[in-house]
N, C-alpha and C. Protein backbone atom coordinates (compact mmCIF):
# COMPACT_ATOMS: atom_id res chain seq x y z
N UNK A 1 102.39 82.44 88.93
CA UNK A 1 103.31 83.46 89.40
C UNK A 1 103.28 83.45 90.93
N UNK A 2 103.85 83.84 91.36
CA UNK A 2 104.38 83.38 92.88
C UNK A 2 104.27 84.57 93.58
N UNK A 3 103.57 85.06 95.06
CA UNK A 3 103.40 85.96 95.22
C UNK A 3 104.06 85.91 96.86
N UNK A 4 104.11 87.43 96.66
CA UNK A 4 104.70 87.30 98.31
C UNK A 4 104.30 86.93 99.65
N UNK A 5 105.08 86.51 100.16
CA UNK A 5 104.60 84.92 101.08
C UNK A 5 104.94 85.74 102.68
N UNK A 6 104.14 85.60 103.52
CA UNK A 6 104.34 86.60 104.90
C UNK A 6 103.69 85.63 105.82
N UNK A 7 104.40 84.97 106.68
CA UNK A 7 103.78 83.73 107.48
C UNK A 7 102.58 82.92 107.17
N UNK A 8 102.91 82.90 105.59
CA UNK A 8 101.43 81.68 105.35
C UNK A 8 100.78 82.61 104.51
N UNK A 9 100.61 83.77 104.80
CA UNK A 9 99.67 84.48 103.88
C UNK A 9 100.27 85.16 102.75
N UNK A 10 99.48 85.13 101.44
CA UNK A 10 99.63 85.57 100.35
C UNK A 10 99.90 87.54 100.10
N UNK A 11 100.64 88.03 99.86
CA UNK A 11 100.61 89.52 99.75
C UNK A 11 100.77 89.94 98.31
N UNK A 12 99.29 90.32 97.74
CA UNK A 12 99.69 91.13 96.89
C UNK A 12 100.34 92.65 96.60
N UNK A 13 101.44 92.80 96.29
CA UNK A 13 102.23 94.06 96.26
C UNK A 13 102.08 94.46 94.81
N UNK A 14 102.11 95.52 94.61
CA UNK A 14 101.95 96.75 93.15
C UNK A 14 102.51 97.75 93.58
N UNK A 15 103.39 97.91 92.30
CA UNK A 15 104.12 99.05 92.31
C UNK A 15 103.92 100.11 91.69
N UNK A 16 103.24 101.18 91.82
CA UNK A 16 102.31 102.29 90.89
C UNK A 16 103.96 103.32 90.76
N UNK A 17 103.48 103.98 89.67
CA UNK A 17 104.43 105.58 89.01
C UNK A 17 103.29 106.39 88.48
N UNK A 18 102.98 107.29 88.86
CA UNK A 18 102.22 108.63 88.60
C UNK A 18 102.69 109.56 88.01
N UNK A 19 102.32 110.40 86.79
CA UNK A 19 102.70 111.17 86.24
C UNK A 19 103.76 111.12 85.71
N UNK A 20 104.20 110.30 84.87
CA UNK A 20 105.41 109.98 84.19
C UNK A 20 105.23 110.33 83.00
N UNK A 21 106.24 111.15 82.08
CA UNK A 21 106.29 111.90 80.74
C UNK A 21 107.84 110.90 80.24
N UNK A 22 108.95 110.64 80.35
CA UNK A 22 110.15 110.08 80.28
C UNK A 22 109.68 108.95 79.46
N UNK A 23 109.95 108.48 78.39
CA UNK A 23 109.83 107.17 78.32
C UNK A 23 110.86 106.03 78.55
N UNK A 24 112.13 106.49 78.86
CA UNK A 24 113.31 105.79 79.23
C UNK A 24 113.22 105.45 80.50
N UNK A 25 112.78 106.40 81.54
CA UNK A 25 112.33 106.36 82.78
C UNK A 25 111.52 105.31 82.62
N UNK A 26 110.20 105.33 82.42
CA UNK A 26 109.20 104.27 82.12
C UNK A 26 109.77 102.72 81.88
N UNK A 27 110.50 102.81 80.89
CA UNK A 27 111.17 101.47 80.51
C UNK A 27 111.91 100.93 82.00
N UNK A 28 112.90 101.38 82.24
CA UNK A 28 113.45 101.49 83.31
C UNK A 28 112.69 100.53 84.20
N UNK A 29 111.98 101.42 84.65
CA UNK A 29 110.93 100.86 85.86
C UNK A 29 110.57 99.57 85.84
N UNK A 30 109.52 99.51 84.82
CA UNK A 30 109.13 98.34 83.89
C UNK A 30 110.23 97.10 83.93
N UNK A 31 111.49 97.25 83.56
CA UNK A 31 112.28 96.34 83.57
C UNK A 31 112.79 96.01 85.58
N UNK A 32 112.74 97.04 86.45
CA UNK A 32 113.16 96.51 87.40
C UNK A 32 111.60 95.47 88.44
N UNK A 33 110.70 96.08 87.95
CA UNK A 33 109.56 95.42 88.27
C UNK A 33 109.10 93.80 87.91
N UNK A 34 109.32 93.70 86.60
CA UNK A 34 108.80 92.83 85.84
C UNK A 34 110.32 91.89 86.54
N UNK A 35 111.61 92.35 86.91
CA UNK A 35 112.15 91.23 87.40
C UNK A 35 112.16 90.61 88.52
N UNK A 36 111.12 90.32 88.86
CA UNK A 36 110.86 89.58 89.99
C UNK A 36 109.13 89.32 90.04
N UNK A 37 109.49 88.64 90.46
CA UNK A 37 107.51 87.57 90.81
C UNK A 37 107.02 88.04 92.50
N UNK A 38 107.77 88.80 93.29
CA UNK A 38 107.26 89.47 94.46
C UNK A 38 106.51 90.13 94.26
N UNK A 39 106.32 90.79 92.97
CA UNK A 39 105.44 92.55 92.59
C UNK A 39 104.65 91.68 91.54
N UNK A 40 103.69 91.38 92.17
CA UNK A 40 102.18 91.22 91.20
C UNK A 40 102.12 92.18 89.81
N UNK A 41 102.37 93.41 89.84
CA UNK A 41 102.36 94.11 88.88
C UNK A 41 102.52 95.44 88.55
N UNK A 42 102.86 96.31 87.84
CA UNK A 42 103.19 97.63 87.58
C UNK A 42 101.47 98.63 86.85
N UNK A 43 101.71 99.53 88.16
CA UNK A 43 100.52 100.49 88.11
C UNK A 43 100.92 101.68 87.82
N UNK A 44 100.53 102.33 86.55
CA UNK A 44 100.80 103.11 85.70
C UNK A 44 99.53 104.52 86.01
N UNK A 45 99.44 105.62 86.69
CA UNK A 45 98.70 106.57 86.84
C UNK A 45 99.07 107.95 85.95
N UNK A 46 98.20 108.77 84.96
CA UNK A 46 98.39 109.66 84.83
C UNK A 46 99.51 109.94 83.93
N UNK A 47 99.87 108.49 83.14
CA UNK A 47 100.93 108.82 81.89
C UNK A 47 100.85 110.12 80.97
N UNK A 48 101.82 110.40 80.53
CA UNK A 48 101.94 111.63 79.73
C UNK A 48 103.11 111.74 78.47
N UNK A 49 102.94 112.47 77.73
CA UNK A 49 103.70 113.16 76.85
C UNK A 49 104.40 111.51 75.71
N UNK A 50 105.97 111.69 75.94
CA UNK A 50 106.42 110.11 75.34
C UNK A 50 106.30 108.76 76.16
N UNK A 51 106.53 109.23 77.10
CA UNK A 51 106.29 107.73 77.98
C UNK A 51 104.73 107.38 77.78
N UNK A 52 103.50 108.17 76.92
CA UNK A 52 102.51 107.35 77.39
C UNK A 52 102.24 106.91 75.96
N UNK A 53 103.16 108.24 74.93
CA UNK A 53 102.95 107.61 73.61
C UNK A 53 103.84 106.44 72.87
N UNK A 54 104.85 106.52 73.54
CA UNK A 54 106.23 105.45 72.69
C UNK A 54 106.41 103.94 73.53
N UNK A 55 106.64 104.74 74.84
CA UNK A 55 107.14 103.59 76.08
C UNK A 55 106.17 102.68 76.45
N UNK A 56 105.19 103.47 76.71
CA UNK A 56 103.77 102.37 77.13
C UNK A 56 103.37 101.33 76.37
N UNK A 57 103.51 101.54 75.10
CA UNK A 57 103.15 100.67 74.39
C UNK A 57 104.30 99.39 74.16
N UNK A 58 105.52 100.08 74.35
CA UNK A 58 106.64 98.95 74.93
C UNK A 58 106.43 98.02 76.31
N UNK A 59 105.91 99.21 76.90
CA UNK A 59 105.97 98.28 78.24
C UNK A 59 105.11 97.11 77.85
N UNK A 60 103.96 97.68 77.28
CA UNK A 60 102.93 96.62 77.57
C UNK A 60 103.10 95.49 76.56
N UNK A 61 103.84 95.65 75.57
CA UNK A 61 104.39 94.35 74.94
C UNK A 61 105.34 93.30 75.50
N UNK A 62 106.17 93.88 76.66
CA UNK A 62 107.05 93.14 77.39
C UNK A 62 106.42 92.40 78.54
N UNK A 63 105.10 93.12 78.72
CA UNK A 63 104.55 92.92 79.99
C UNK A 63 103.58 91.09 79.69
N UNK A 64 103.26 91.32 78.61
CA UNK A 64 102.68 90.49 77.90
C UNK A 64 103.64 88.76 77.29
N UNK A 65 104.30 89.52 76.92
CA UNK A 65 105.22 88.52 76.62
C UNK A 65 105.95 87.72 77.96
N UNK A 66 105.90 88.42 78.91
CA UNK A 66 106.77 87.82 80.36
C UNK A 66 105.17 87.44 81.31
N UNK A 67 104.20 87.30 81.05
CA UNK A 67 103.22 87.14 81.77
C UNK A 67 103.01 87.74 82.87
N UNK A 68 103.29 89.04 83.07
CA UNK A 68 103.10 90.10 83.84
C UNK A 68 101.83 91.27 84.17
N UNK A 69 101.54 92.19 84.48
CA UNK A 69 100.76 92.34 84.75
C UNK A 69 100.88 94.40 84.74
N UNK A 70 100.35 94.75 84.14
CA UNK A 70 100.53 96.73 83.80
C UNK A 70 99.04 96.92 83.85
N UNK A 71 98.66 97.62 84.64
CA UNK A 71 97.57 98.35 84.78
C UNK A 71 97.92 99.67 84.44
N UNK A 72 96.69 100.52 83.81
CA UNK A 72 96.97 102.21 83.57
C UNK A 72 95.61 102.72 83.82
N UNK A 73 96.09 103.82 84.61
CA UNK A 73 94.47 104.82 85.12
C UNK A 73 94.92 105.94 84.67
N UNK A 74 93.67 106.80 84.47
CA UNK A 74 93.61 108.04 84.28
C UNK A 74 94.62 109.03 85.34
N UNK A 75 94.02 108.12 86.89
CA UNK A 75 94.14 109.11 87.92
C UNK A 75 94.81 107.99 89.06
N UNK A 76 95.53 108.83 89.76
CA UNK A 76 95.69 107.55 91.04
C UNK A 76 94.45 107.46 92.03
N UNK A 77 93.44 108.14 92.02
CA UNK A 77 92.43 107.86 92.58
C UNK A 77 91.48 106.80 92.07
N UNK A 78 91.66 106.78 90.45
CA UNK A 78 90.92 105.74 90.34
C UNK A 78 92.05 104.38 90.19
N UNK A 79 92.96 104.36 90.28
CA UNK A 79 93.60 103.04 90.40
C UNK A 79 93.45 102.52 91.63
N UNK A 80 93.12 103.33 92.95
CA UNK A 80 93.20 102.80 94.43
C UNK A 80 91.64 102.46 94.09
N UNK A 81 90.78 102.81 93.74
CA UNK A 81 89.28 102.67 93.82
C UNK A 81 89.13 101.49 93.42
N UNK A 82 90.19 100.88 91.83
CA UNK A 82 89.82 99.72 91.22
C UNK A 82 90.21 98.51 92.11
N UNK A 83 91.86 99.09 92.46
CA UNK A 83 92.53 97.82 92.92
C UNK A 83 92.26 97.31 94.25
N UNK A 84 91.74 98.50 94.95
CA UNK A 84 91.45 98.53 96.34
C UNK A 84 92.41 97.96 97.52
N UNK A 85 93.59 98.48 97.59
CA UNK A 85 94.45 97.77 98.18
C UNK A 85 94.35 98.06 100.00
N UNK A 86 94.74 97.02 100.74
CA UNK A 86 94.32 97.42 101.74
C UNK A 86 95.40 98.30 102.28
N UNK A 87 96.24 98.87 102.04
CA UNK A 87 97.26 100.06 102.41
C UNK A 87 97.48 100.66 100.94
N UNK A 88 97.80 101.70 100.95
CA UNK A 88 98.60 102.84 99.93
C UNK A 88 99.87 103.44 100.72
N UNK A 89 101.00 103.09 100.10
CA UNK A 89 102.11 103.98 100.53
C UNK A 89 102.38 104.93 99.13
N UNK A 90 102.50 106.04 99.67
CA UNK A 90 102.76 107.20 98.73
C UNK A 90 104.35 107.81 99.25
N UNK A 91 105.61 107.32 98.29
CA UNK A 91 106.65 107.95 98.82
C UNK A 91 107.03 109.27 98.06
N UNK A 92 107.06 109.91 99.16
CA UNK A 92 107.48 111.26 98.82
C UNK A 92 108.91 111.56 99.34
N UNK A 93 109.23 112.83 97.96
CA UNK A 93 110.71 112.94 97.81
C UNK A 93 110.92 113.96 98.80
N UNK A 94 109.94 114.40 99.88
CA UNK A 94 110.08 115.18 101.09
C UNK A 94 110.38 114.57 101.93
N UNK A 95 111.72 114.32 102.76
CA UNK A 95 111.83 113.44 103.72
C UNK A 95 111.72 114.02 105.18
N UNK A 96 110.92 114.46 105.65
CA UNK A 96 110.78 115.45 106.66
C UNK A 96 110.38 114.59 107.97
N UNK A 97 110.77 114.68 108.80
CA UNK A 97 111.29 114.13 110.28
C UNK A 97 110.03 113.40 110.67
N UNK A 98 108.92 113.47 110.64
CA UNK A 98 107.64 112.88 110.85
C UNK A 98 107.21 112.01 110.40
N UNK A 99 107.92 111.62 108.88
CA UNK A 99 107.27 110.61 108.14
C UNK A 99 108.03 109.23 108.11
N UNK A 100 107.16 108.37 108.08
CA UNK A 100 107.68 107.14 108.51
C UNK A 100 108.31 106.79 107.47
N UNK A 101 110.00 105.51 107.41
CA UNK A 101 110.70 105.57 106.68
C UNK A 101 110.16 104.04 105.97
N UNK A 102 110.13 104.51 104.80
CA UNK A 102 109.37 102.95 103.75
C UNK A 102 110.00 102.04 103.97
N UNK A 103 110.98 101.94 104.14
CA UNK A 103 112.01 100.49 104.87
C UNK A 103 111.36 99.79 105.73
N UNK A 104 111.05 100.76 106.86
CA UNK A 104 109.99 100.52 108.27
C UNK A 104 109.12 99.40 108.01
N UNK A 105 107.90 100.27 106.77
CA UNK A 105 106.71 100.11 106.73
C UNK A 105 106.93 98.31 105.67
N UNK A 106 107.57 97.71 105.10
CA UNK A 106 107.99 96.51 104.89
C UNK A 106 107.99 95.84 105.91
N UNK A 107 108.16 95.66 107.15
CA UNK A 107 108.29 95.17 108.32
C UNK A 107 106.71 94.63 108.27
N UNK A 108 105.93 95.37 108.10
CA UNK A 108 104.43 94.88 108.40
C UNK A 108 102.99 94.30 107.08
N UNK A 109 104.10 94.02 106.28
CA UNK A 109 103.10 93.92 105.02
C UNK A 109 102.76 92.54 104.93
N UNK A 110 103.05 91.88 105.88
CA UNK A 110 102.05 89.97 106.21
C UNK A 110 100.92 90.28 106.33
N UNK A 111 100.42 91.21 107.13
CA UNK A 111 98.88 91.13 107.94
C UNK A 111 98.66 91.68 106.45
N UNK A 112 98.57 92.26 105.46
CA UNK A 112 97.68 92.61 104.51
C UNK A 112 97.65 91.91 103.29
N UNK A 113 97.02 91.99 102.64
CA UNK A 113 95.56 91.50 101.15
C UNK A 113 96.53 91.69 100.42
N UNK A 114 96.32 93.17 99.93
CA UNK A 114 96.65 94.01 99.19
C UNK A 114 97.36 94.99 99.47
N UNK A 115 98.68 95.62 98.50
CA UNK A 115 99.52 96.83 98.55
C UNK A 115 99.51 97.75 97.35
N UNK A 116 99.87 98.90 97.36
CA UNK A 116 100.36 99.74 96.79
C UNK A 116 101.16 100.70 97.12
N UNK A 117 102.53 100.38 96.57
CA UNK A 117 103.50 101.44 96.81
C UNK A 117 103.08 102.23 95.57
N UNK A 118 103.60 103.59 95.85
CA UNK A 118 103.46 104.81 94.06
C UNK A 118 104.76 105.51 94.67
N UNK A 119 105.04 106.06 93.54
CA UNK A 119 106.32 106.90 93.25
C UNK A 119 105.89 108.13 92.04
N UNK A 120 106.42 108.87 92.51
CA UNK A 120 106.12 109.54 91.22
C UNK A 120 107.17 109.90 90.15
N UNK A 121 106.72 109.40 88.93
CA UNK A 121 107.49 109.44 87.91
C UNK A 121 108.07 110.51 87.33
N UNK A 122 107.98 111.93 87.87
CA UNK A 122 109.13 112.91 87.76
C UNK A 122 109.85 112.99 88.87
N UNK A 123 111.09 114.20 88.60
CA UNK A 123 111.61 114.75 89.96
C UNK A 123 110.98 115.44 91.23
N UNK A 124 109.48 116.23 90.53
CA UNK A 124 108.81 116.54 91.65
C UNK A 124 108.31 115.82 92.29
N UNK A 125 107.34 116.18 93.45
CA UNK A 125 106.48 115.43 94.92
C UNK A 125 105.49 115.69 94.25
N UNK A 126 104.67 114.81 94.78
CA UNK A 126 103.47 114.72 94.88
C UNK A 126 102.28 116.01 95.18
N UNK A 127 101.13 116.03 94.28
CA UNK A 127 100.23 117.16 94.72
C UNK A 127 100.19 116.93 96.06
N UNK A 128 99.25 117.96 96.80
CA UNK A 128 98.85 117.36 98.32
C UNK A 128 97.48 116.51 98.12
N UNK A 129 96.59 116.90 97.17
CA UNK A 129 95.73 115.82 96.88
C UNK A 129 95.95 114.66 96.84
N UNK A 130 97.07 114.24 96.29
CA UNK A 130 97.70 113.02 95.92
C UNK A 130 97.69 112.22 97.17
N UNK A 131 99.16 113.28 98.17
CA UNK A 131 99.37 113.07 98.89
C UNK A 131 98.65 112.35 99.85
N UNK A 132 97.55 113.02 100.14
CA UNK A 132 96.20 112.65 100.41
C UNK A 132 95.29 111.28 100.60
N UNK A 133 96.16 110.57 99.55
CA UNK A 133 95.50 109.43 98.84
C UNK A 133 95.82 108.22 99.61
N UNK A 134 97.05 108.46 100.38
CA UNK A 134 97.84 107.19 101.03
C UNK A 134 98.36 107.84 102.56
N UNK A 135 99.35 106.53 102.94
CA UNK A 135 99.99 106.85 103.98
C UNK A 135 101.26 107.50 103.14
N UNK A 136 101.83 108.64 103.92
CA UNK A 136 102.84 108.88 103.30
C UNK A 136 104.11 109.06 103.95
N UNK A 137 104.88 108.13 102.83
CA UNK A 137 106.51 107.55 103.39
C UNK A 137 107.68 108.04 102.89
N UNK A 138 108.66 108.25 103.18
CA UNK A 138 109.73 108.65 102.50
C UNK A 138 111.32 107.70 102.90
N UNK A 139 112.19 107.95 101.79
CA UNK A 139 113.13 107.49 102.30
C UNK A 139 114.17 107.91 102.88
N UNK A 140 114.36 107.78 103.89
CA UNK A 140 115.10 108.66 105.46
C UNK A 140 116.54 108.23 105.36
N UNK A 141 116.94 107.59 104.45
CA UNK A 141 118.60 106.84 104.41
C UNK A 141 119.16 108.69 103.69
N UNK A 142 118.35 108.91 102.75
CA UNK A 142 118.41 110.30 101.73
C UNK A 142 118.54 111.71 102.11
N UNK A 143 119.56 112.34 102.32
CA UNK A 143 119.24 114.10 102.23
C UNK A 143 118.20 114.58 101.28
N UNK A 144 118.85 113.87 99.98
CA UNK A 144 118.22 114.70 98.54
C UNK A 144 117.68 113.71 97.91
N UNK A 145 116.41 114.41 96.89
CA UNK A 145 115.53 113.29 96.53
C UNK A 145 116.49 112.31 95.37
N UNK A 146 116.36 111.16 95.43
CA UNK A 146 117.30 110.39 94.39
C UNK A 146 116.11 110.11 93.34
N UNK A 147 115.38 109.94 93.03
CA UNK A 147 114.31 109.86 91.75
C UNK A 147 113.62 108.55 91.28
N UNK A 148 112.73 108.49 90.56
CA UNK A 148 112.04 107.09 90.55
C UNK A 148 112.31 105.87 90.26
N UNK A 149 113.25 105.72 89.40
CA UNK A 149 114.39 104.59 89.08
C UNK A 149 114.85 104.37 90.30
N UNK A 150 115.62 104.65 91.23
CA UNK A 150 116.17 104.48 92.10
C UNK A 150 115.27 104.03 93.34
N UNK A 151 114.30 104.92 93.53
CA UNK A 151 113.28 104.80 94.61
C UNK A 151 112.67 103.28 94.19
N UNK A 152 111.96 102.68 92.87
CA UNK A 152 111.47 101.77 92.65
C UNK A 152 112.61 100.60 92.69
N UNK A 153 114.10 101.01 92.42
CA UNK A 153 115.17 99.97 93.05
C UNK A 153 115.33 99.50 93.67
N UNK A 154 115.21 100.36 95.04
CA UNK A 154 115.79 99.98 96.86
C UNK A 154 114.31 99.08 96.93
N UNK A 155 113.29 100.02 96.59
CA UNK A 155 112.51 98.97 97.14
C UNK A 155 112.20 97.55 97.03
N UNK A 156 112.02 97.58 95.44
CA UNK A 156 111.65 96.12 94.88
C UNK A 156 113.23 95.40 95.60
N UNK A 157 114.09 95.89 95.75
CA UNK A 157 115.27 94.86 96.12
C UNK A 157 114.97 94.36 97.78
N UNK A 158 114.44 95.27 98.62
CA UNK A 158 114.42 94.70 99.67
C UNK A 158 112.90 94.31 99.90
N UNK A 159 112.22 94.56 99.25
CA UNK A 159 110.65 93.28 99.02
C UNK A 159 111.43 91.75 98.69
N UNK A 160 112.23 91.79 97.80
CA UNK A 160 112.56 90.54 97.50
C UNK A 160 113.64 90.32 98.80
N UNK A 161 114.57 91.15 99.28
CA UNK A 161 115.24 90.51 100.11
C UNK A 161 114.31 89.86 101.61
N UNK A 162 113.20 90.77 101.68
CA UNK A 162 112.34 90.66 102.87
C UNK A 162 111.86 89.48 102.83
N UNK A 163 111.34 89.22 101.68
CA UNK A 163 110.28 88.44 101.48
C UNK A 163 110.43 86.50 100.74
N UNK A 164 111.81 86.82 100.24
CA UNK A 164 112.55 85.75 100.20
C UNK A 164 113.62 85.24 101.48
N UNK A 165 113.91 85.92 102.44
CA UNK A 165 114.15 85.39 103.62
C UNK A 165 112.66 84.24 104.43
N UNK A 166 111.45 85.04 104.39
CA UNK A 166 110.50 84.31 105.23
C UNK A 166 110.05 83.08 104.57
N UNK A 167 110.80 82.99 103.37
CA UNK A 167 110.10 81.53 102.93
C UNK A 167 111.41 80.70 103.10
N UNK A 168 112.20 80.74 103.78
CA UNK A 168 113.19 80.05 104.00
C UNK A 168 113.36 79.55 105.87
């Protein structure tokens, strides 16, 4: 599997969802992730309700079958503990004038190992504990929060647009 390529160096990127109950949502995700070989793999924190009883177990049959890669933690604390990435971006659906815009923060993901973007898999933000956990980014193109499908869209599209330009 082919990983993202940043002047020579290898970047592993993961795309975490926290607290996700939806299992259509879940699927969703799953399918925009798993299409592409830029995102090492889908990090699953804090599943709940149908998405952890119906969907998950979908995901992880698709995940399997496409040679992909689904991790699931209890907590997003212990998924950063396992995976140890050398950045955490935590985007929050607060886009408030201070916080740097995740578009930005793509600009600099050569110099690192390891990534983790998270989203959270409802309409709400993030605890502040959470919050806590990472650098935290938002997307500044947005008045209003557009939601995790969408948020895990723009991004994985311009990882691949980013990141398939530098190998050319």
């Amino acid at each position: 599997m082919k990983q993202s390529e940043g002047l020579g160096r290898v970047v592993e990127i993961f795309i975490g969802v926290h607290n996700i109950s939806s299992p259509q949502r879940l699927k969703d995700i799953a399918k925009i992730v798993f299409g592409t070989s830029v995102v090492k793999g889908l990090v699953i924190t804090k599943p709940a309700g149908l998405a952890a009883q119906s969907a998950l177990p979908e995901v992880m049959a698709w995940a399997y079958k496409l040679s992909r890669t689904v991790l699931v933690f209890p907590t997003l604390q212990d998924a950063i503990d396992l995976l140890a990435p050398s950045s955490t971006y935590i985007i929050s659906r607060v886009p408030r004038g201070e916080l740097p815009d995740v578009l930005n923060v793509l600009d600099n993901l050569s110099s690192l190992d390891r990534v983790l973007f998270v989203v959270h898999g409802e309409e709400s933000n993030f605890s502040r504990d959470d919050l806590a956990r990472g650098t935290v980014v938002c997307f500044k193109s947005f008045s209003q929060p557009i939601g995790p499908v969408a948020e895990v869209s723009i991004l994985v599209h311009e990882l691949v647009r980013r990141f398939s330009q530098s190998r050319t």
